[in-house]
PDB file of N, CA and C in Angstrom:
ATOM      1  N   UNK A   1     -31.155 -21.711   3.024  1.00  0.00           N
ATOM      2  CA  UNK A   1     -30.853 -21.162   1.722  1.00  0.00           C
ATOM      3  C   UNK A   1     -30.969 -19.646   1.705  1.00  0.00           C
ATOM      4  N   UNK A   2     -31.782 -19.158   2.046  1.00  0.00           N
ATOM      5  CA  UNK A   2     -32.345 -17.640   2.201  1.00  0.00           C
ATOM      6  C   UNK A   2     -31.448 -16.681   3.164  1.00  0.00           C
ATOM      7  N   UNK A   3     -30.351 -17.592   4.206  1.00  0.00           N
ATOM      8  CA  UNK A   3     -29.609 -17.057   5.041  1.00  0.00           C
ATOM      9  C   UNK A   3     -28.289 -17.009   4.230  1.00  0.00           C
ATOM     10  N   UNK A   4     -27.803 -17.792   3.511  1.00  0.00           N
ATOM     11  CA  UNK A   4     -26.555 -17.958   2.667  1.00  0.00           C
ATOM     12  C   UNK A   4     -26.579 -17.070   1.690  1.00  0.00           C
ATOM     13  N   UNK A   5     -27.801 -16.376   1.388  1.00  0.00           N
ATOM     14  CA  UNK A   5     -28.017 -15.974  -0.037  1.00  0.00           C
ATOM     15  C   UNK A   5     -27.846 -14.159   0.221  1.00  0.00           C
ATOM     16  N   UNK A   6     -28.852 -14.152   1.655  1.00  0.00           N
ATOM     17  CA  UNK A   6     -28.072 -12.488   2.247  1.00  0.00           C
ATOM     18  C   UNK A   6     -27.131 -12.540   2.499  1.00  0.00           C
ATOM     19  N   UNK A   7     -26.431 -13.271   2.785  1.00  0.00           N
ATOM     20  CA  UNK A   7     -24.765 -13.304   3.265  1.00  0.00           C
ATOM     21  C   UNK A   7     -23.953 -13.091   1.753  1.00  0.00           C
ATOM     22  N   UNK A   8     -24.266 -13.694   0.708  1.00  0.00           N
ATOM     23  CA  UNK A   8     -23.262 -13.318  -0.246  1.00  0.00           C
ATOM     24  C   UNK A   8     -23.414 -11.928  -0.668  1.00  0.00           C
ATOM     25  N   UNK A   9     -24.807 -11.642  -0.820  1.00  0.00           N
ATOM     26  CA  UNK A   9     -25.593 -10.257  -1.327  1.00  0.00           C
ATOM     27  C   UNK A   9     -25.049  -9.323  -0.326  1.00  0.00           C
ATOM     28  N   UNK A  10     -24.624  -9.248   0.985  1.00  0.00           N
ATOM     29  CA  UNK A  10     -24.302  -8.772   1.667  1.00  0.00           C
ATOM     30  C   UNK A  10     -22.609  -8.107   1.341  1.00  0.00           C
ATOM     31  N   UNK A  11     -22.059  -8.811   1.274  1.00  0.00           N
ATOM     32  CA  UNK A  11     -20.468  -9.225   0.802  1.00  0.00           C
ATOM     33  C   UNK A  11     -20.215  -7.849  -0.189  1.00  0.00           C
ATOM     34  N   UNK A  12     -18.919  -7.034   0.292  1.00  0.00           N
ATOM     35  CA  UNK A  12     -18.519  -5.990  -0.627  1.00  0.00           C
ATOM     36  C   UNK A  12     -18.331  -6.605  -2.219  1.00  0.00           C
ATOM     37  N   UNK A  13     -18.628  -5.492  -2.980  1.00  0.00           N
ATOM     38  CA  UNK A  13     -18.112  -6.218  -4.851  1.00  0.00           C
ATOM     39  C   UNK A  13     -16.530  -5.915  -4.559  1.00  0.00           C
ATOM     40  N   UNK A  14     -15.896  -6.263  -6.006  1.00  0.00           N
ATOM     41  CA  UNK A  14     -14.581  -6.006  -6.235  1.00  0.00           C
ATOM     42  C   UNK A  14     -14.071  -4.861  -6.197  1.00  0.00           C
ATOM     43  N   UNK A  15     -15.050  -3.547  -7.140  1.00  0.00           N
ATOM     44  CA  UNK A  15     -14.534  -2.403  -6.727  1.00  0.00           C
ATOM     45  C   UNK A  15     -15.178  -2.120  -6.003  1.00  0.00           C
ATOM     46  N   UNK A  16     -15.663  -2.685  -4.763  1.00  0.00           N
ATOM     47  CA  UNK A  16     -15.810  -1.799  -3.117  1.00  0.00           C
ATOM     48  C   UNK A  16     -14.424  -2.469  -2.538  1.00  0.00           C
ATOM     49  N   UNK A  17     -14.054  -3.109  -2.912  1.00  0.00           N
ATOM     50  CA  UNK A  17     -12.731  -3.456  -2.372  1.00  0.00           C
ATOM     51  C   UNK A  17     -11.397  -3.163  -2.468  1.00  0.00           C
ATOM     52  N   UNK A  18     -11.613  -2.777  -3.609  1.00  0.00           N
ATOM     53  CA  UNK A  18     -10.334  -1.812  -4.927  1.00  0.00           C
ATOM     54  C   UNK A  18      -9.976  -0.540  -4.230  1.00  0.00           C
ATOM     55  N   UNK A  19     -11.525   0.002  -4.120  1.00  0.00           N
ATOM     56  CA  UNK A  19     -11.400   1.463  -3.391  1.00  0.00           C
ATOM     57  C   UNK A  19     -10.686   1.453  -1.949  1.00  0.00           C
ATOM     58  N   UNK A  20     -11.248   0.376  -0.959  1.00  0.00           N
ATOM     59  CA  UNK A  20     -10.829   0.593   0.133  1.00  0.00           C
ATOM     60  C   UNK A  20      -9.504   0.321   0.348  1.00  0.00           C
ATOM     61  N   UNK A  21      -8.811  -0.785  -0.676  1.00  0.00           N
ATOM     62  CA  UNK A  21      -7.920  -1.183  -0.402  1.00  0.00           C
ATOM     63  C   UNK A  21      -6.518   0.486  -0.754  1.00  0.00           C
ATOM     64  N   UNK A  22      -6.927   0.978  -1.686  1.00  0.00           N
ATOM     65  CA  UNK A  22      -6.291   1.968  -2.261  1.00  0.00           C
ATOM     66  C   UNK A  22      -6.675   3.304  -1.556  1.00  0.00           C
ATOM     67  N   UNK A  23      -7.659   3.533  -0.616  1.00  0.00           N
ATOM     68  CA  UNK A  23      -8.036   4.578   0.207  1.00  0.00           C
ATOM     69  C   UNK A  23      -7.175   4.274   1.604  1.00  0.00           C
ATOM     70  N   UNK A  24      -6.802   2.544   1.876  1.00  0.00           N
ATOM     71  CA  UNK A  24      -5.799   2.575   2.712  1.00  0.00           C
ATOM     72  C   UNK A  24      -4.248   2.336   2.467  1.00  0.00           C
ATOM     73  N   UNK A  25      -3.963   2.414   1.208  1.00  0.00           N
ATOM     74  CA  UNK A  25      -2.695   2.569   0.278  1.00  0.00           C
ATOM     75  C   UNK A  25      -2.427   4.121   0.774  1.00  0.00           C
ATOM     76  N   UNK A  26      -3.000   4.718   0.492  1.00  0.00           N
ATOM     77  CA  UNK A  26      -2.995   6.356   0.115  1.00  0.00           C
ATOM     78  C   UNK A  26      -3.219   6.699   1.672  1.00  0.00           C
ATOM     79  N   UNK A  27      -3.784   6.583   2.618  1.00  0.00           N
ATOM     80  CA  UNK A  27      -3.778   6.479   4.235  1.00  0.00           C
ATOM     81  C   UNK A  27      -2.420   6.143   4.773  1.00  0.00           C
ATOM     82  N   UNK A  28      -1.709   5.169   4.318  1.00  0.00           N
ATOM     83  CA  UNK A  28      -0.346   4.837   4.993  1.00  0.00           C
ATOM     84  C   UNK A  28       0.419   6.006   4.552  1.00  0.00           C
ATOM     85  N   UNK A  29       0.476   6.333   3.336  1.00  0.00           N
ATOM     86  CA  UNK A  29       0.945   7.082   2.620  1.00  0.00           C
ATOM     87  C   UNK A  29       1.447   8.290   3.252  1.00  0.00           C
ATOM     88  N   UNK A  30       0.223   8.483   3.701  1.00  0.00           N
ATOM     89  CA  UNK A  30       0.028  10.281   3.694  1.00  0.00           C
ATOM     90  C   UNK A  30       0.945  10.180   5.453  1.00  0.00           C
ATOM     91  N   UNK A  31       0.366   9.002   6.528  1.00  0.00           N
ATOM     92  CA  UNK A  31       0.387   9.046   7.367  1.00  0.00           C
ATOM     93  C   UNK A  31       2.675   9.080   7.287  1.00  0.00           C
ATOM     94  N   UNK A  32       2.792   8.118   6.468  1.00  0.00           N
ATOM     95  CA  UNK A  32       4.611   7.971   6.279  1.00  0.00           C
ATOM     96  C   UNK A  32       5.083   9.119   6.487  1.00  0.00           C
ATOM     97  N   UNK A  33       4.582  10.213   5.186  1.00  0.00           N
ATOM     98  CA  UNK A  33       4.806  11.349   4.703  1.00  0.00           C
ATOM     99  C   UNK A  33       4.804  12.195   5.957  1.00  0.00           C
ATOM    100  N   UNK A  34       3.853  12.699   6.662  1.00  0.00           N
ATOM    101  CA  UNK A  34       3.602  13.141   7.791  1.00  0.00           C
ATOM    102  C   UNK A  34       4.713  12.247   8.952  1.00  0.00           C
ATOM    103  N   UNK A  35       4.720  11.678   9.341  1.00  0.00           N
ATOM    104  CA  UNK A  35       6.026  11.085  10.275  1.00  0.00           C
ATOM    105  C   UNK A  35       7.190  11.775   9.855  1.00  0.00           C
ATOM    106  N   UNK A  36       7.702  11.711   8.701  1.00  0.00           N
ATOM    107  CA  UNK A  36       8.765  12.174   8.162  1.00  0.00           C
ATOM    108  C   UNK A  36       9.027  13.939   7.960  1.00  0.00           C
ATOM    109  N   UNK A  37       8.213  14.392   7.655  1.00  0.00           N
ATOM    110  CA  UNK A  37       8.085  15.920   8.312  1.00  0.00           C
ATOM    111  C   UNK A  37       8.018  16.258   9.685  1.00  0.00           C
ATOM    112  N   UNK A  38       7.564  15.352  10.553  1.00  0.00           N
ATOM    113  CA  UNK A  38       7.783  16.027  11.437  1.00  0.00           C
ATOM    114  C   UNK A  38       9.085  15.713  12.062  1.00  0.00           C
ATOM    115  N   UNK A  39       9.496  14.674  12.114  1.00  0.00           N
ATOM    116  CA  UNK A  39      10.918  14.301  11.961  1.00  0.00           C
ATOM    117  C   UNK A  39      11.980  15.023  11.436  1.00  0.00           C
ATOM    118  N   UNK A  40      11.782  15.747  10.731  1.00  0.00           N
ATOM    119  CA  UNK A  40      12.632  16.944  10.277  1.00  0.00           C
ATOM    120  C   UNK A  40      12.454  18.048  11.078  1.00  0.00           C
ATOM    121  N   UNK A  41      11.279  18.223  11.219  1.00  0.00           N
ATOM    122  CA  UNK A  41      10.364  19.361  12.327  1.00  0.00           C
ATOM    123  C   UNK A  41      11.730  19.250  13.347  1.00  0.00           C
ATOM    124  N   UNK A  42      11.373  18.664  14.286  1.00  0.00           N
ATOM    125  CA  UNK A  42      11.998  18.003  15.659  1.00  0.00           C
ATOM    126  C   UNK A  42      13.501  18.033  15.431  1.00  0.00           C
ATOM    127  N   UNK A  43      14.155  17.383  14.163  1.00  0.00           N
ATOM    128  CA  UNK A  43      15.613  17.569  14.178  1.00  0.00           C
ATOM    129  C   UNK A  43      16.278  18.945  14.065  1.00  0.00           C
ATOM    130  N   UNK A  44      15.342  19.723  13.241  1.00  0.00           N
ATOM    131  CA  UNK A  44      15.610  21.019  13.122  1.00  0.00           C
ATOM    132  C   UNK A  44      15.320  21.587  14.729  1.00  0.00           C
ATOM    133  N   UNK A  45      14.173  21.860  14.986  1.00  0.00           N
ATOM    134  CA  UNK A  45      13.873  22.519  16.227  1.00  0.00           C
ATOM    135  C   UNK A  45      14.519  21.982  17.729  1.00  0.00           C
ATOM    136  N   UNK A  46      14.801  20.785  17.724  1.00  0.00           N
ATOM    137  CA  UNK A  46      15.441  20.249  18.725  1.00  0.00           C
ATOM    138  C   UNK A  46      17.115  20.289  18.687  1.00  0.00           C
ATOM    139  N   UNK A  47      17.938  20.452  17.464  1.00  0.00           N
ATOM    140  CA  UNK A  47      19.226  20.129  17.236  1.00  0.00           C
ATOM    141  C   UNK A  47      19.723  19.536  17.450  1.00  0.00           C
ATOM    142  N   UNK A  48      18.849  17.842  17.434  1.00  0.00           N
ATOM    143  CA  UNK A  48      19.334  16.359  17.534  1.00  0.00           C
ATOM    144  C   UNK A  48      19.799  16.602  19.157  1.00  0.00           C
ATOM    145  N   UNK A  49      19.208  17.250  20.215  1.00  0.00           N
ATOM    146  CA  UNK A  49      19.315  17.142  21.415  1.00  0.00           C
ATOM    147  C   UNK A  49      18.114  16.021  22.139  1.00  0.00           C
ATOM    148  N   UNK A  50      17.352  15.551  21.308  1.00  0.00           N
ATOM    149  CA  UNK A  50      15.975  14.861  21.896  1.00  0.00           C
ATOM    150  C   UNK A  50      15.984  13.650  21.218  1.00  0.00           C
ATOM    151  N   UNK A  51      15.253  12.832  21.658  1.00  0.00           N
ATOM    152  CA  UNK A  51      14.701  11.335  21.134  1.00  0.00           C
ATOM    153  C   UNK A  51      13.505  11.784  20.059  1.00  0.00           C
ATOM    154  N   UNK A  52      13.010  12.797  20.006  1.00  0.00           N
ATOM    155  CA  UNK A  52      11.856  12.589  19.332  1.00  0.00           C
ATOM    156  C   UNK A  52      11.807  12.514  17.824  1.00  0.00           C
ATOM    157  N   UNK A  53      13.049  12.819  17.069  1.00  0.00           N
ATOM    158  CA  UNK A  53      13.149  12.831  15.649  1.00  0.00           C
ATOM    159  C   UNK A  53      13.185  11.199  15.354  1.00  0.00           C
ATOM    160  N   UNK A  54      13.930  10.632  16.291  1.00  0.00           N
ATOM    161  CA  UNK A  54      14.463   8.751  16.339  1.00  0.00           C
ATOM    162  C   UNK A  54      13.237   7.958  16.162  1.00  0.00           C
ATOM    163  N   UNK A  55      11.997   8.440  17.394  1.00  0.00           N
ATOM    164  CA  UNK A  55      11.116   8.039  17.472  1.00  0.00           C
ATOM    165  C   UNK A  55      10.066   8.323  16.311  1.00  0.00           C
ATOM    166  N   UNK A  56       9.646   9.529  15.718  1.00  0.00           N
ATOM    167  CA  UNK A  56       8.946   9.459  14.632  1.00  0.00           C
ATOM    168  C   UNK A  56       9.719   8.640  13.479  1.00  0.00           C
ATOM    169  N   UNK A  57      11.131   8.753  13.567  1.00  0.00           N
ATOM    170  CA  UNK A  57      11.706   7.819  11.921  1.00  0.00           C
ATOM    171  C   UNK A  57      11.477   6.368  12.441  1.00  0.00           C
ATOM    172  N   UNK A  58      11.394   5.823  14.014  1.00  0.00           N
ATOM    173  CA  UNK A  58      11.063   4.778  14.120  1.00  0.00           C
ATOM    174  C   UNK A  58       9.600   4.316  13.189  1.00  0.00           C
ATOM    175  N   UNK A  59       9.029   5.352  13.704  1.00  0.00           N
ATOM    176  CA  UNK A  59       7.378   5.085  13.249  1.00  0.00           C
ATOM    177  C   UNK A  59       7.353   4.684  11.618  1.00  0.00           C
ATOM    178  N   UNK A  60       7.844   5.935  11.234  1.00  0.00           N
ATOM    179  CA  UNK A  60       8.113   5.807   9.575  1.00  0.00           C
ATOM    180  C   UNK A  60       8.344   4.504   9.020  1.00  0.00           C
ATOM    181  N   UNK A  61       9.240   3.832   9.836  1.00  0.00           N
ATOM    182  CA  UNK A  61      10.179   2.623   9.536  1.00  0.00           C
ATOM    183  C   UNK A  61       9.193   1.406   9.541  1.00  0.00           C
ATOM    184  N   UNK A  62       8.605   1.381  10.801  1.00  0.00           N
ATOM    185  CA  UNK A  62       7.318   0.645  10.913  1.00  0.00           C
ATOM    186  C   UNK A  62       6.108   0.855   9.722  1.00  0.00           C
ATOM    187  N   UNK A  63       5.523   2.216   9.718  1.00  0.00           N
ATOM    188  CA  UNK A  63       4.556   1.427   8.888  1.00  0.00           C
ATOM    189  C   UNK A  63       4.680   1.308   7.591  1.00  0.00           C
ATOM    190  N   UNK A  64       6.287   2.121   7.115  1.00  0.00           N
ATOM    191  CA  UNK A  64       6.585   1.434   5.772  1.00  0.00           C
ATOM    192  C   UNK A  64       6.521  -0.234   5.363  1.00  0.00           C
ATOM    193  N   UNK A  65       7.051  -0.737   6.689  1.00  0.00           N
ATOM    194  CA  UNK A  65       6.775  -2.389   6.966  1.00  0.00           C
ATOM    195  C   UNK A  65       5.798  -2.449   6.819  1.00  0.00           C
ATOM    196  N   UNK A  66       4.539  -2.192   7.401  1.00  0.00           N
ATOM    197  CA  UNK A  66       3.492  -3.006   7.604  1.00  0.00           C
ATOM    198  C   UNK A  66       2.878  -2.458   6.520  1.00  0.00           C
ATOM    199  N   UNK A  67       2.916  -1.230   5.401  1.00  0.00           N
ATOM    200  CA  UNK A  67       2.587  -1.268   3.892  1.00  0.00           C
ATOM    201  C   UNK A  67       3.059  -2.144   3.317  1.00  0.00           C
ATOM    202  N   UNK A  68       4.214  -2.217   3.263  1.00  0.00           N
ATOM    203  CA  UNK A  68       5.077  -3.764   2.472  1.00  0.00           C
ATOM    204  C   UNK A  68       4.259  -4.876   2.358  1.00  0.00           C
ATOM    205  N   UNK A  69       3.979  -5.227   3.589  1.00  0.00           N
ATOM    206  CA  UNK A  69       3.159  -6.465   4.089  1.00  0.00           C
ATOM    207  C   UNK A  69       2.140  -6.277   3.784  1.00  0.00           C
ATOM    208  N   UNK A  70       1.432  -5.691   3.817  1.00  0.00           N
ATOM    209  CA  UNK A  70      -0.189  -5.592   3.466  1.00  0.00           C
ATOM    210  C   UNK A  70      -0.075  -5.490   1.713  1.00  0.00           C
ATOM    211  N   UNK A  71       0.624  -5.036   1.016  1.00  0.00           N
ATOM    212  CA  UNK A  71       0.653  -5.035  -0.118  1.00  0.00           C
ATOM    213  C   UNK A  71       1.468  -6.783  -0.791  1.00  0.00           C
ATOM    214  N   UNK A  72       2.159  -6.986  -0.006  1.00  0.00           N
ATOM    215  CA  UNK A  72       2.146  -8.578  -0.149  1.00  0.00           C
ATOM    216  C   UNK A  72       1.307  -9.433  -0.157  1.00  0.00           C
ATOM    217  N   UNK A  73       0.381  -9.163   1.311  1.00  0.00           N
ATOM    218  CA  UNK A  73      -0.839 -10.084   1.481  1.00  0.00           C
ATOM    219  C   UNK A  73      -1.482 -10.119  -0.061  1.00  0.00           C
ATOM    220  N   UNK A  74      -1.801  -8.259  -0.153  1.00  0.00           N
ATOM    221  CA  UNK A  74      -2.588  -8.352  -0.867  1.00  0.00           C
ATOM    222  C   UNK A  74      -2.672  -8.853  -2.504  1.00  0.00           C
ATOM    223  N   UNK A  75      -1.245  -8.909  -2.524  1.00  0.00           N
ATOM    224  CA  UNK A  75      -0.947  -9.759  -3.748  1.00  0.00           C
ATOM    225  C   UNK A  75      -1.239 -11.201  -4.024  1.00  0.00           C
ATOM    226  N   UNK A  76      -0.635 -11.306  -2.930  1.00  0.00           N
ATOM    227  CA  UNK A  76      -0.766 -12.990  -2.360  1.00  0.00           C
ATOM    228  C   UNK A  76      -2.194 -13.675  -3.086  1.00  0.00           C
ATOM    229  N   UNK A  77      -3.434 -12.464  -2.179  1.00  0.00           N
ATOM    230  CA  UNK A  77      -4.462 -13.220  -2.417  1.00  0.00           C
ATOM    231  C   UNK A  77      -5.245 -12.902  -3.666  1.00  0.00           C
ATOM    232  N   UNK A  78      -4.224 -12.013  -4.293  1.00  0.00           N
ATOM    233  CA  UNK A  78      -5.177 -11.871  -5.537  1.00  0.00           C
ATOM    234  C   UNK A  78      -6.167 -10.852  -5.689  1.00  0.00           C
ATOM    235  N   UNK A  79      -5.571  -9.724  -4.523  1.00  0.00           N
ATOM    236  CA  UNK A  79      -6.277  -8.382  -4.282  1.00  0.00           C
ATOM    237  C   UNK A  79      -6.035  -7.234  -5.504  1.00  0.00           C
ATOM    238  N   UNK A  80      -4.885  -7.434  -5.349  1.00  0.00           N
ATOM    239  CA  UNK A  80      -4.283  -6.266  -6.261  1.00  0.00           C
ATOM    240  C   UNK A  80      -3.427  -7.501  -7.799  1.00  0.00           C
ATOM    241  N   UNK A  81      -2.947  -6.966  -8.594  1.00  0.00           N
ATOM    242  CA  UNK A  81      -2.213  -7.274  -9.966  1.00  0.00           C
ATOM    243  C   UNK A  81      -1.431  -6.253 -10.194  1.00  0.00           C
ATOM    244  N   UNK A  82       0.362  -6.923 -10.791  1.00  0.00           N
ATOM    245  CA  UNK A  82       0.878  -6.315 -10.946  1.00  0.00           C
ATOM    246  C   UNK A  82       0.673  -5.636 -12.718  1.00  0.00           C
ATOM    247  N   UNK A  83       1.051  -4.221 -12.656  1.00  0.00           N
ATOM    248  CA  UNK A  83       0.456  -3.623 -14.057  1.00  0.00           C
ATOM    249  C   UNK A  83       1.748  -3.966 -14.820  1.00  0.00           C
ATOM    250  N   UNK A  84       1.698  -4.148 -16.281  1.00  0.00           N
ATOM    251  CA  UNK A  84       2.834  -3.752 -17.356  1.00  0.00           C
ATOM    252  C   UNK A  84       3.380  -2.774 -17.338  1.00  0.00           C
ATOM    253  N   UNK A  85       2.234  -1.882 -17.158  1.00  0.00           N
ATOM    254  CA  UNK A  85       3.051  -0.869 -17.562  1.00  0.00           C
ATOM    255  C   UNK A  85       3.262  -0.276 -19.237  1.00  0.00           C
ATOM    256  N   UNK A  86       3.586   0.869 -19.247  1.00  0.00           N
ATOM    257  CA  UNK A  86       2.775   1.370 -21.050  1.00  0.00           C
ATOM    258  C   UNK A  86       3.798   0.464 -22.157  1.00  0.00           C
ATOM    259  N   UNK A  87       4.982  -0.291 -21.539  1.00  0.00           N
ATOM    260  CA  UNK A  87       5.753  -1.118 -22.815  1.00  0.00           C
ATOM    261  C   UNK A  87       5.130  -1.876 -23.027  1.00  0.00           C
ATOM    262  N   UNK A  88       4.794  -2.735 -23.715  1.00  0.00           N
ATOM    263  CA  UNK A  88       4.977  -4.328 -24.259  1.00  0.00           C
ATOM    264  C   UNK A  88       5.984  -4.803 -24.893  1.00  0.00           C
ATOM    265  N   UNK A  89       6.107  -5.294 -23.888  1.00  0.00           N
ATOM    266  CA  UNK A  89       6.870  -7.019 -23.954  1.00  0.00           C
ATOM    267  C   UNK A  89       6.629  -7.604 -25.031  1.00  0.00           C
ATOM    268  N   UNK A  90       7.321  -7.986 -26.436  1.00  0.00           N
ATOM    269  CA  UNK A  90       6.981  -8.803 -27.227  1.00  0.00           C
ATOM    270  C   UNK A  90       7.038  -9.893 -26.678  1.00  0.00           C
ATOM    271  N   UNK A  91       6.691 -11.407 -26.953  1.00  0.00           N
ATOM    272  CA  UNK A  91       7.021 -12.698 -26.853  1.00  0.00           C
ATOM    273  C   UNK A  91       7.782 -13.287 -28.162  1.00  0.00           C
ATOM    274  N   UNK A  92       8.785 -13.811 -27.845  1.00  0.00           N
ATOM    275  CA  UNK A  92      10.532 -14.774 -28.808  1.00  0.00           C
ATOM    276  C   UNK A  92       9.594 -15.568 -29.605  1.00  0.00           C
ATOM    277  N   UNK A  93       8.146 -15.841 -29.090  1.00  0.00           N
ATOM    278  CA  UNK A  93       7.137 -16.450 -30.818  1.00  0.00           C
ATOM    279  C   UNK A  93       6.804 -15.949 -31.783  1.00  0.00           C
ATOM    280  N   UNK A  94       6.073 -14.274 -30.955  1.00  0.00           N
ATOM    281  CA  UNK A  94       5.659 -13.868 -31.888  1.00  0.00           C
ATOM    282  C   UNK A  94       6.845 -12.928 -32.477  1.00  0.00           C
ATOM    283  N   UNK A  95       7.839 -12.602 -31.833  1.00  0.00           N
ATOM    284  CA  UNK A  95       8.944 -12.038 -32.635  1.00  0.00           C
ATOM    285  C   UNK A  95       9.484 -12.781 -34.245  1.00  0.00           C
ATOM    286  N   UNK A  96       9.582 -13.838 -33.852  1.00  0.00           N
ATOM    287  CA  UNK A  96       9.559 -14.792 -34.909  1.00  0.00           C
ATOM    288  C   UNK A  96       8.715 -14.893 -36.006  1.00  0.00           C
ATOM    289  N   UNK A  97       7.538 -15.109 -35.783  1.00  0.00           N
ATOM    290  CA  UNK A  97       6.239 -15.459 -36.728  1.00  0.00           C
ATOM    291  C   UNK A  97       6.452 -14.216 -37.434  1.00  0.00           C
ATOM    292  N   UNK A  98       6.772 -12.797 -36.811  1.00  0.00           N
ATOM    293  CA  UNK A  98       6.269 -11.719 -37.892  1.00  0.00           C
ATOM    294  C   UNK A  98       7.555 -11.720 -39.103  1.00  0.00           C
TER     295      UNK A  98
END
């Protein structure tokens, strides 16, 4: 009992999870962003004579994927929620009732 009980107590909360998950949102991010400058870097400085602009937009390409995916997972499991957003949506009931 006493071993199960540090193990949950142990266990990140929700927002230790919120944060990390969004500290590695903002990590892909920055890292995309950066691929893609230098990719310009290289096309400019090279004059599309080199592989290396191909190869960083490869990269780009990739971990835009594997953000996709991780932001799927994380939907999936109920990590993240999608927001409204500042409209509301009436509902065709209560449009009615008023």
């Amino acid at each position: 009992m006493a071993v199960a009980s540090l193990y949950i107590e142990s266990l990140p909360s929700e927002s230790e999870v919120n944060m990390l998950l969004k500290f590695v949102i903002i990590l892909f991010l920055l890292i995309i962003l950066y691929s893609l400058a230098s990719s310009f870097f290289f096309l400019v400085k090279d004059k599309g004579q080199s592989d290396r602009t191909v190869r960083r937009l490869t990269w780009r390409v990739g971990l835009s994927l594997l953000l996709f995916l991780l932001l799927w997972v994380a939907y999936t499991l109920g990590w993240i929620e999608p927001n409204s957003g500042p409209v509301k949506v009436q509902n065709s009931a209560e449009s009615r009732g008023s």
